[in-house]
C-alpha atoms as a PDB file:
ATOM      1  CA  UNK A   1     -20.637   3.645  10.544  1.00  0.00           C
ATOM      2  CA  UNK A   2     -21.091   3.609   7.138  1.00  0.00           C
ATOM      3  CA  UNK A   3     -18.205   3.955   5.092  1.00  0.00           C
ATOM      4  CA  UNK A   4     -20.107   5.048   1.933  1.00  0.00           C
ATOM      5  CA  UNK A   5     -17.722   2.636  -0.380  1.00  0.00           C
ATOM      6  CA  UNK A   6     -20.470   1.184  -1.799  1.00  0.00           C
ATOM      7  CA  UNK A   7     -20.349   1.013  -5.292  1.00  0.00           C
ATOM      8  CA  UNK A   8     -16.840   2.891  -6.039  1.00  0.00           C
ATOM      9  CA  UNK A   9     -13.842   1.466  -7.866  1.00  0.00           C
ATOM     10  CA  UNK A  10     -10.139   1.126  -6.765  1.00  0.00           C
ATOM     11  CA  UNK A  11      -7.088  -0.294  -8.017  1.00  0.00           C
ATOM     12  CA  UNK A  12      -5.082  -1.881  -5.533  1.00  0.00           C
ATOM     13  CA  UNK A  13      -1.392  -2.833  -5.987  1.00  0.00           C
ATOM     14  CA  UNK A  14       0.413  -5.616  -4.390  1.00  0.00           C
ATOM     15  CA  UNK A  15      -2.717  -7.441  -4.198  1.00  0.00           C
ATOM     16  CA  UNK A  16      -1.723 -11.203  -4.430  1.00  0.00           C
ATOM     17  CA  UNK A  17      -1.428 -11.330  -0.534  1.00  0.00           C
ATOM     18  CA  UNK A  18      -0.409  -9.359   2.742  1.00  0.00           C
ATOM     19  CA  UNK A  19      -1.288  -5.937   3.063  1.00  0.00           C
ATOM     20  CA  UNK A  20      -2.860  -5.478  -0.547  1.00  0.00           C
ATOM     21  CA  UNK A  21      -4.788  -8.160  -0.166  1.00  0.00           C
ATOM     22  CA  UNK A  22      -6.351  -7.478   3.258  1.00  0.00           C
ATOM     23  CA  UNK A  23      -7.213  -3.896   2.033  1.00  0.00           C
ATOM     24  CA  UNK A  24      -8.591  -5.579  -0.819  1.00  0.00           C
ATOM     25  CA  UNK A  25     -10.465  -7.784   0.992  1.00  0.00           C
ATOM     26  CA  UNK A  26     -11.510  -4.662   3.596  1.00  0.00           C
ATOM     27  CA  UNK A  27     -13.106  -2.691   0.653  1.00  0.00           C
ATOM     28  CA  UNK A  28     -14.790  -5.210  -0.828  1.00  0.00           C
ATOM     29  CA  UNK A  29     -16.283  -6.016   2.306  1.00  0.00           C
ATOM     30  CA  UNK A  30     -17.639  -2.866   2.367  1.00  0.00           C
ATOM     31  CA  UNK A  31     -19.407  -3.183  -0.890  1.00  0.00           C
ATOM     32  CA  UNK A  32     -16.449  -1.475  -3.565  1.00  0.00           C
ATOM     33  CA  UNK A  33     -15.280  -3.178  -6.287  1.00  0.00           C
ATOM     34  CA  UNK A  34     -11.362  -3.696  -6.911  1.00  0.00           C
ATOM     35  CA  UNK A  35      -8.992  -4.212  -9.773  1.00  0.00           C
ATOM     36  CA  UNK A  36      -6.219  -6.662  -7.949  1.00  0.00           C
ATOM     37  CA  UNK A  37      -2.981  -6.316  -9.639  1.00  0.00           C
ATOM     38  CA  UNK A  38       0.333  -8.335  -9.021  1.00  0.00           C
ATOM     39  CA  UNK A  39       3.365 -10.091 -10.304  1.00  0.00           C
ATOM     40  CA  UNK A  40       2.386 -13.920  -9.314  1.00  0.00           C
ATOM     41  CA  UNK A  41      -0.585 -15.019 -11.789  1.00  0.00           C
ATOM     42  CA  UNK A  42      -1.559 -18.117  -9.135  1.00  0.00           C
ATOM     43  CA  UNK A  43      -1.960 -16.453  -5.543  1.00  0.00           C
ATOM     44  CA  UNK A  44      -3.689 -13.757  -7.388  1.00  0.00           C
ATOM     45  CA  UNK A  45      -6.319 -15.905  -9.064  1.00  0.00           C
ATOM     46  CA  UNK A  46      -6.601 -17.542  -5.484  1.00  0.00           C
ATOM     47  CA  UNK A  47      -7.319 -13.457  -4.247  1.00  0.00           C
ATOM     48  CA  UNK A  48      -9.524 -12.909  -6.712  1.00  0.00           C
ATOM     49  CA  UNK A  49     -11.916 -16.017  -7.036  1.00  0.00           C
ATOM     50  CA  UNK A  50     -12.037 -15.673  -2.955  1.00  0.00           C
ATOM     51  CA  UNK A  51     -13.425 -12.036  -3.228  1.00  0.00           C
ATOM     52  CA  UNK A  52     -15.609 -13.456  -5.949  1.00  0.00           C
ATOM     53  CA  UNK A  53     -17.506 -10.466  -8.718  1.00  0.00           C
ATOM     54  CA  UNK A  54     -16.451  -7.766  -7.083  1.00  0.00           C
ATOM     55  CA  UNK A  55     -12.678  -7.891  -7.875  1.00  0.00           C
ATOM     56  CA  UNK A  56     -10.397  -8.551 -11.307  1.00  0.00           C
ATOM     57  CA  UNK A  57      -6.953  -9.886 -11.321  1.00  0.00           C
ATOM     58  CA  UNK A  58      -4.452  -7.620 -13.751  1.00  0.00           C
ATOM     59  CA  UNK A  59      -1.098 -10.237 -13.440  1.00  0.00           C
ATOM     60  CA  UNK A  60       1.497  -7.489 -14.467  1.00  0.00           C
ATOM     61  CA  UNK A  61       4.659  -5.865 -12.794  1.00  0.00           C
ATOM     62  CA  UNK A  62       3.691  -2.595 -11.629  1.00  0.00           C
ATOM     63  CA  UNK A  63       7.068  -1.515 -11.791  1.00  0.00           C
ATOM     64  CA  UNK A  64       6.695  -1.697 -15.751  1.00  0.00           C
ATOM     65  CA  UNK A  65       5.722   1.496 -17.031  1.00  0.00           C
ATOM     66  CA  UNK A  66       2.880   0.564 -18.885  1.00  0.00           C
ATOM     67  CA  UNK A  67       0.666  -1.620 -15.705  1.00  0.00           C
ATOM     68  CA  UNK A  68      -1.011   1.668 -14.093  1.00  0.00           C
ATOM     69  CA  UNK A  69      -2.368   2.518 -17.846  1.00  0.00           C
ATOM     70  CA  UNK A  70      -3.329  -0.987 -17.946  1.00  0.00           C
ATOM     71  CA  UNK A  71      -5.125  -1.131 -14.380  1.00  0.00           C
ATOM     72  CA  UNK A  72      -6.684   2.544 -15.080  1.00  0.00           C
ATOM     73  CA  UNK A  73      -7.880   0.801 -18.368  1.00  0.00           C
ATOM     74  CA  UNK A  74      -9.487  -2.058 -16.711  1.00  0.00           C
ATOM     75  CA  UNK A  75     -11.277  -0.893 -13.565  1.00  0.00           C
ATOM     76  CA  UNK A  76     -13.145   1.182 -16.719  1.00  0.00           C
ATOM     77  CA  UNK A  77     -13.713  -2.093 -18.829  1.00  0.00           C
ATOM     78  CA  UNK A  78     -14.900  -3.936 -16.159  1.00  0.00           C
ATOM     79  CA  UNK A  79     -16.676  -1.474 -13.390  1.00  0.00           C
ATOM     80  CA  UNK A  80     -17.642   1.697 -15.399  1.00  0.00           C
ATOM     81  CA  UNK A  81     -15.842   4.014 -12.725  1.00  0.00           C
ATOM     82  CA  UNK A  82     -12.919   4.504 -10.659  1.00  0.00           C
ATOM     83  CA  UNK A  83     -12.920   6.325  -7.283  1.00  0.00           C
ATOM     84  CA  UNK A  84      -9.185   5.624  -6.229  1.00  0.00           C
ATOM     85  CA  UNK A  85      -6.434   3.224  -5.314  1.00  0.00           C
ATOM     86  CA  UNK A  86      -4.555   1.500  -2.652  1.00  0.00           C
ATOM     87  CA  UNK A  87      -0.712   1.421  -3.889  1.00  0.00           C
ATOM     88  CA  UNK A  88       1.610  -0.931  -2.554  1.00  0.00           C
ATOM     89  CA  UNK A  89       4.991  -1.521  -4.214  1.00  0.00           C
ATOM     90  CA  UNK A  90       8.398  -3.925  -3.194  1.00  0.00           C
ATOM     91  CA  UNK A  91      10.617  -3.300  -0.793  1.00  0.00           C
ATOM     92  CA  UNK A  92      14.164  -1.880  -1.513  1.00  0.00           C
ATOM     93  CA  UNK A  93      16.869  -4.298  -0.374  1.00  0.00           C
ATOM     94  CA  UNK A  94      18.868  -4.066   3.162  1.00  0.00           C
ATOM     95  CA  UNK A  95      21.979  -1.880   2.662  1.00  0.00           C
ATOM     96  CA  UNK A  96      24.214   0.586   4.630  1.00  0.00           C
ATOM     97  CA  UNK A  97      24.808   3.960   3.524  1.00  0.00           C
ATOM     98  CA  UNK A  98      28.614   3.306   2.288  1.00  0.00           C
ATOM     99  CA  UNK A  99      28.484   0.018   0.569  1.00  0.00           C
ATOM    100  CA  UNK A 100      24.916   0.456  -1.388  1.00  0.00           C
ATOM    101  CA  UNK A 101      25.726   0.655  -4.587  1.00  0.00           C
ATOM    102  CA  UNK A 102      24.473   3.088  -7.521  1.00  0.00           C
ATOM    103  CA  UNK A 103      22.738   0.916  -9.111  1.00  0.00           C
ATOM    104  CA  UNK A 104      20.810  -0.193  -5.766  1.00  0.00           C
ATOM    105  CA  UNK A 105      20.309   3.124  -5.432  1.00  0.00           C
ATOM    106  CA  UNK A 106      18.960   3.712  -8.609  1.00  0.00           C
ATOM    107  CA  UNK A 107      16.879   0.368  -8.616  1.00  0.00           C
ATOM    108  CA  UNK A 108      15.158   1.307  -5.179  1.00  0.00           C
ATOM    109  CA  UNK A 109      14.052   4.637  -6.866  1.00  0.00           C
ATOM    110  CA  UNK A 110      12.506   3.205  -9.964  1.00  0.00           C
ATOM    111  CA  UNK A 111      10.765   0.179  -7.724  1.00  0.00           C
ATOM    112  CA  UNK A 112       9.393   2.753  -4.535  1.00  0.00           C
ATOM    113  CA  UNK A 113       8.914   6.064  -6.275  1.00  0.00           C
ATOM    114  CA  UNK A 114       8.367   5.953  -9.767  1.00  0.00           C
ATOM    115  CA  UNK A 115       5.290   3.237 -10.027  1.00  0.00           C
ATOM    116  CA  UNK A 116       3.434   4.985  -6.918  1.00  0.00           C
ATOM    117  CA  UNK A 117       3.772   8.342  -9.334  1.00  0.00           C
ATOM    118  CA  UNK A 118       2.489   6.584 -12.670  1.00  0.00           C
ATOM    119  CA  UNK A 119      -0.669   4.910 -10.590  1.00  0.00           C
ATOM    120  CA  UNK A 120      -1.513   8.227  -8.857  1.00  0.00           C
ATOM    121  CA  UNK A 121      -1.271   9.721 -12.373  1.00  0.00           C
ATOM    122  CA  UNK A 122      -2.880   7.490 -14.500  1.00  0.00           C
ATOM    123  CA  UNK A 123      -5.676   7.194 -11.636  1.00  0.00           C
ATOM    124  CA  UNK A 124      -6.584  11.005 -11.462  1.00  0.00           C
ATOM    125  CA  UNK A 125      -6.136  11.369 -15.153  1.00  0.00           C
ATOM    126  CA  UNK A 126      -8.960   8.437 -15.746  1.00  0.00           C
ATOM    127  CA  UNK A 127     -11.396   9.177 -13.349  1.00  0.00           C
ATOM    128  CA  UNK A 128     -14.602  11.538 -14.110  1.00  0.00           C
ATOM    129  CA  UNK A 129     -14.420  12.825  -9.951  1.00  0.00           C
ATOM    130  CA  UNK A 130     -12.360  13.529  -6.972  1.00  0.00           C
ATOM    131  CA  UNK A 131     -10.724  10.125  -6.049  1.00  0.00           C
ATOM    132  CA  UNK A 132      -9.082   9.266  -2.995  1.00  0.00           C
ATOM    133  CA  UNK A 133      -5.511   7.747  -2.990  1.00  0.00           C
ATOM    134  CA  UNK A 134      -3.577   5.473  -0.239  1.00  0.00           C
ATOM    135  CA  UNK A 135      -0.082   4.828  -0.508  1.00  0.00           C
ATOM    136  CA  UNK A 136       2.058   2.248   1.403  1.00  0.00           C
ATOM    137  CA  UNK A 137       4.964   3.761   2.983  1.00  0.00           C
ATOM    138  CA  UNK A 138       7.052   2.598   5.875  1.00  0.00           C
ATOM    139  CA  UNK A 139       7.574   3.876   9.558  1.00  0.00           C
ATOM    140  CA  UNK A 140      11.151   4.094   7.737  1.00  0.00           C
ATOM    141  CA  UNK A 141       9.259   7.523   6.240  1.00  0.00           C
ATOM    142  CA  UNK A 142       9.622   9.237  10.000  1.00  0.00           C
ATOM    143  CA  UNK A 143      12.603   7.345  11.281  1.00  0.00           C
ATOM    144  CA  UNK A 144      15.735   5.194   9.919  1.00  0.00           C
ATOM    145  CA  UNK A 145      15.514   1.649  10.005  1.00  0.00           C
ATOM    146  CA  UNK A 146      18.810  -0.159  10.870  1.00  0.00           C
ATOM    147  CA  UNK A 147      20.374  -1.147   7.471  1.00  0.00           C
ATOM    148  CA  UNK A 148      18.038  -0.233   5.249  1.00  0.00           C
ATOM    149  CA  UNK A 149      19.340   2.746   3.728  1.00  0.00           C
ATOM    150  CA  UNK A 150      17.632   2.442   0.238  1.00  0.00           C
ATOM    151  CA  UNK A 151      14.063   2.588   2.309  1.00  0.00           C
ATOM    152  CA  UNK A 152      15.409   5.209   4.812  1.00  0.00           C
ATOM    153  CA  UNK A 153      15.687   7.700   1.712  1.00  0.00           C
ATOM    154  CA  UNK A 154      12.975   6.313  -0.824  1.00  0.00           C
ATOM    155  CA  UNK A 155      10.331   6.238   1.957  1.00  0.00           C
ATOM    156  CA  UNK A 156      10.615   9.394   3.294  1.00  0.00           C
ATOM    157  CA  UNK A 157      11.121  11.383  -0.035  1.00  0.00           C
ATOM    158  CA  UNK A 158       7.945   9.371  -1.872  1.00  0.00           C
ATOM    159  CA  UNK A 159       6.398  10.883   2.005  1.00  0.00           C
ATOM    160  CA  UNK A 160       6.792  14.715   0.821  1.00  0.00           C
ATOM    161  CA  UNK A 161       5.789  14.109  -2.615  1.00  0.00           C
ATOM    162  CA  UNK A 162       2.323  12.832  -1.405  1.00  0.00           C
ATOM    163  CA  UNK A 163       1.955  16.031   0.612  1.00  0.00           C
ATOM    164  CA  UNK A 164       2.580  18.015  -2.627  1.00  0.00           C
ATOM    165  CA  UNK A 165       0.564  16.002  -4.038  1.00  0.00           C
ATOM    166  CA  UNK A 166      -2.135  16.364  -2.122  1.00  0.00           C
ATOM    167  CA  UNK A 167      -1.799  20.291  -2.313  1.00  0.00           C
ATOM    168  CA  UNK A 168      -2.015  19.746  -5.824  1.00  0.00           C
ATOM    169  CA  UNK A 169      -5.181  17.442  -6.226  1.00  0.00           C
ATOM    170  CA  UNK A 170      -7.143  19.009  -3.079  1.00  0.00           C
ATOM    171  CA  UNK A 171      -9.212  22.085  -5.335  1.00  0.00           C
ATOM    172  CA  UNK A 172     -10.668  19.264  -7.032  1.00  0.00           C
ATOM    173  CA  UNK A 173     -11.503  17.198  -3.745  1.00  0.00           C
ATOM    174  CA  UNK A 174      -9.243  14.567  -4.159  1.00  0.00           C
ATOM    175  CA  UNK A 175      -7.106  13.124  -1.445  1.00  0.00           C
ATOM    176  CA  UNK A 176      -3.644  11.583  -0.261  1.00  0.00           C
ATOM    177  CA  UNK A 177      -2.893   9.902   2.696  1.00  0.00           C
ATOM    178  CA  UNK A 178       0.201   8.115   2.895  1.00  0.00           C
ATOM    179  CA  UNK A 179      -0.039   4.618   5.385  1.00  0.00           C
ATOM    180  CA  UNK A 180       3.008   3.311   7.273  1.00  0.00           C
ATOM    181  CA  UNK A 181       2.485  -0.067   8.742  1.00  0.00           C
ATOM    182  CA  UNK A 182       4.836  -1.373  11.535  1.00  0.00           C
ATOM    183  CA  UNK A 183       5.851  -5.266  11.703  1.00  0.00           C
ATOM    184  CA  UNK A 184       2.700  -7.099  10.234  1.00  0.00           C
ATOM    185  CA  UNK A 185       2.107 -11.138  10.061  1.00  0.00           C
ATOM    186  CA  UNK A 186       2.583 -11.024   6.769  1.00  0.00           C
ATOM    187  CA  UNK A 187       3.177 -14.836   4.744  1.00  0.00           C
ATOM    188  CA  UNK A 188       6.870 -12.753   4.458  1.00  0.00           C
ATOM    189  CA  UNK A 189       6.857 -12.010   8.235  1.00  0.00           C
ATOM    190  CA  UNK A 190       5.931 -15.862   8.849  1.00  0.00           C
ATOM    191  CA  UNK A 191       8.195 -17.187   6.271  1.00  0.00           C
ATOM    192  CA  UNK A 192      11.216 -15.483   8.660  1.00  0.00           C
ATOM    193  CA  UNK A 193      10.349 -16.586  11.735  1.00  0.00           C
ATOM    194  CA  UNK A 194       9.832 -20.011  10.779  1.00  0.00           C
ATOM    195  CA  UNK A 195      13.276 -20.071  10.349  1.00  0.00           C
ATOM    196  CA  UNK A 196      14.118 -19.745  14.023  1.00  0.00           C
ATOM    197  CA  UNK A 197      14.731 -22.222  15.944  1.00  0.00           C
ATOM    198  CA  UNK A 198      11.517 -21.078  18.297  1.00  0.00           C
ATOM    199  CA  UNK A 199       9.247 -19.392  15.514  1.00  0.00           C
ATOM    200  CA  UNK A 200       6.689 -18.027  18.169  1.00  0.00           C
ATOM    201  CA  UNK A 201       9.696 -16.442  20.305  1.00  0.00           C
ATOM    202  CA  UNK A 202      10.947 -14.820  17.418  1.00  0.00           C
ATOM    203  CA  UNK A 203       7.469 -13.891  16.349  1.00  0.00           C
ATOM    204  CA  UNK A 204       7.026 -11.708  19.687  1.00  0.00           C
ATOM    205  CA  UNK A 205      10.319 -10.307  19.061  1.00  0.00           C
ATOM    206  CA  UNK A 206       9.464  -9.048  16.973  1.00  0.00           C
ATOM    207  CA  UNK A 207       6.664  -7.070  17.948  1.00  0.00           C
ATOM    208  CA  UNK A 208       8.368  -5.762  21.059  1.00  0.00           C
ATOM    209  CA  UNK A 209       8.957  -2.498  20.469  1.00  0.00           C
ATOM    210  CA  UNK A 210       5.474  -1.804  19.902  1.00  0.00           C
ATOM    211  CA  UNK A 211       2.897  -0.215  22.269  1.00  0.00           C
ATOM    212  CA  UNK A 212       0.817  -3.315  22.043  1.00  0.00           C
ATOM    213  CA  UNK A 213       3.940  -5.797  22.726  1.00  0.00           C
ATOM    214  CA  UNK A 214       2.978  -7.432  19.125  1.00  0.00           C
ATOM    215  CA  UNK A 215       2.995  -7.618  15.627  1.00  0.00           C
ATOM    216  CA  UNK A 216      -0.156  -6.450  13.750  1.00  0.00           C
ATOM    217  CA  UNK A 217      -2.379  -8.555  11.617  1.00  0.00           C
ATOM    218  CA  UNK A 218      -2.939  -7.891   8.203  1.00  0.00           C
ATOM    219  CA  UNK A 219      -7.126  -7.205   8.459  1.00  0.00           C
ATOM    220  CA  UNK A 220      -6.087  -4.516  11.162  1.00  0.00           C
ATOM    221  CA  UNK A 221      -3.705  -2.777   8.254  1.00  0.00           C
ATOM    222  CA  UNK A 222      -6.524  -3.577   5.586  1.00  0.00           C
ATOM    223  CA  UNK A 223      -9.332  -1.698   7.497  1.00  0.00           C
ATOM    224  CA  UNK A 224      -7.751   1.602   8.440  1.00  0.00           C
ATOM    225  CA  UNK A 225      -7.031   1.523   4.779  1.00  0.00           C
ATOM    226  CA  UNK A 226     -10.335   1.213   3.593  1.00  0.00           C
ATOM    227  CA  UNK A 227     -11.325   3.357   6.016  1.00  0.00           C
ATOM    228  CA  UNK A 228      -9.104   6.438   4.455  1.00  0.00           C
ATOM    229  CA  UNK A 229     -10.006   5.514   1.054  1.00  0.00           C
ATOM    230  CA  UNK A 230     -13.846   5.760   2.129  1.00  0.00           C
ATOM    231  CA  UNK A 231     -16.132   8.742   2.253  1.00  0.00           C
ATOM    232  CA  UNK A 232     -16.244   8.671   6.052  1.00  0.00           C
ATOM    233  CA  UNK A 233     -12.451   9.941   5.857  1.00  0.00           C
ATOM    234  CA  UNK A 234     -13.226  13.148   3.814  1.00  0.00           C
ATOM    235  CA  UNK A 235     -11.778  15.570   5.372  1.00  0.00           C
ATOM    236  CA  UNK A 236      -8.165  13.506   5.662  1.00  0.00           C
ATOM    237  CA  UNK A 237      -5.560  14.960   3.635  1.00  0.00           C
ATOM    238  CA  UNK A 238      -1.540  15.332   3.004  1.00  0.00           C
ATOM    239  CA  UNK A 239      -1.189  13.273   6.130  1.00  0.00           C
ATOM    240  CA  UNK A 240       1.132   9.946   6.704  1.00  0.00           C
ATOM    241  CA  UNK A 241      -0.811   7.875   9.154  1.00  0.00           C
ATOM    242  CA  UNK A 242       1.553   5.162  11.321  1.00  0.00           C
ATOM    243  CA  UNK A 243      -0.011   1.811  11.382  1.00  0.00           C
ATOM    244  CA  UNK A 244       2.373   0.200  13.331  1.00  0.00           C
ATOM    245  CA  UNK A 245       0.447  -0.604  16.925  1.00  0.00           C
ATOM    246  CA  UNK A 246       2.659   2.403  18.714  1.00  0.00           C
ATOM    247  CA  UNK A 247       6.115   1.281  17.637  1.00  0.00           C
ATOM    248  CA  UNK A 248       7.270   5.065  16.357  1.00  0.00           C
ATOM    249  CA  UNK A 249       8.420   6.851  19.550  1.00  0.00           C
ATOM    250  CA  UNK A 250       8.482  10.421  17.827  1.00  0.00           C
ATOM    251  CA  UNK A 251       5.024  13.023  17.344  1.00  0.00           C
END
């Protein structure tokens, strides 16, 4: 199948490694170009020199308000065009509902919600066509995850903006899909379970739950979302698409 991604832009956040990267690497594989942009200057040098002309490395903090204008500003610079982005932000701490604190509340609003706003923004403002935007929730979006009560409410509210959204942006043929990967062998995923005394055990623990009795790997996240940013999705829209190898248990 051709994916018709030839030739079109995207930004992609997060981009230094795990599931940025692999949709970076998934797009340009399939002949787009991509503006990389992360916090770390070194790992993404390393991301960009491996996917060679076709990507640029923007080393900035997308949770500063400024880095979507920035990443907008550069695809242009450097590629002529932009056709979309892939946007991936941090994680809000572990917490219960009682003892998170105000501030951790507020903190996990401004790092989830408010950069995936400014990139969708800055991204349909810039571009001279429909584009098609991919945003990386959580299964956390359809169901609570234990202890995590700063992602059980930021997920699932950044969730129904993207369907506004996408009521919003669909006259002009643009799209929203919203992705929500499961447990994925991420270098964060590996880093934990080298820490158990059997890291392989742990590993498969992991990944019990699931349909597929595993975790996923990152290329399996990075080519469903290429595939949604891609012509070959078109008609995909105001949807939140589990990526999680059958681990949520509701419709």
């Amino acid at each position: 199948m051709d994916l018709g991604l030839a030739g079109k832009v995207f930004v992609v956040t997060a981009a230094s490694g795990g599931l940025g990267r692999a949709a970076a690497e998934a797009l340009v594989g399939e002949g787009a170009q991509v503006v990389l942009v992360a916090r770390r200057p070194e790992p993404l040098d390393a991301a960009v020199a491996a996917l060679g002309p076709a990507a640029v490395g923007l080393a900035a903090d997308v949770t500063e308000p400024e880095t979507a204008r920035r990443a907008v500003e550069l695809a242009l610079e450097r590629f002529g065009r932009l056709d979309g982005a892939l946007v991936s932000v941090g994680g809000p701490p572990r917490g219960t509902v009682l003892e998170t604190t105000e501030d951790v509340w507020r903190d996990a609003f401004a790092s989830v919600v408010l950069p995936a706003l400014r990139v969708a923004r800055e991204v349909v403002a810039a571009a001279s066509g429909p584009v098609a935007l991919a945003f990386v929730l959580s299964t956390s979006a359809k169901e609570p995850l234990a202890v995590m009560a700063p992602s059980n409410v930021t997920r699932p509210g950044l969730a129904m903006v993207l369907k506004q959204m996408a009521d919003e942006v669909g006259p002009s043929g643009s799209r929203v899909v919203g992705l929500m990967p499961g447990t994925i062998q991420t270098d964060r995923i590996e880093f934990i379970t080298s820490q158990a005394d059997d890291p392989a055990a742990a590993l498969a623990q992991m990944g019990a739950s699931a349909a597929l009795r595993r975790v996923g790997q990152p290329a399996e996240f990075g080519r469903v979302a290429a595939f949604v940013l891609s012509d070959a999705a078109s008609f995909l829209t105001g949807c939140m698409i589990p990526v999680d190898g059958g681990r949520l248990r509701g419709l």
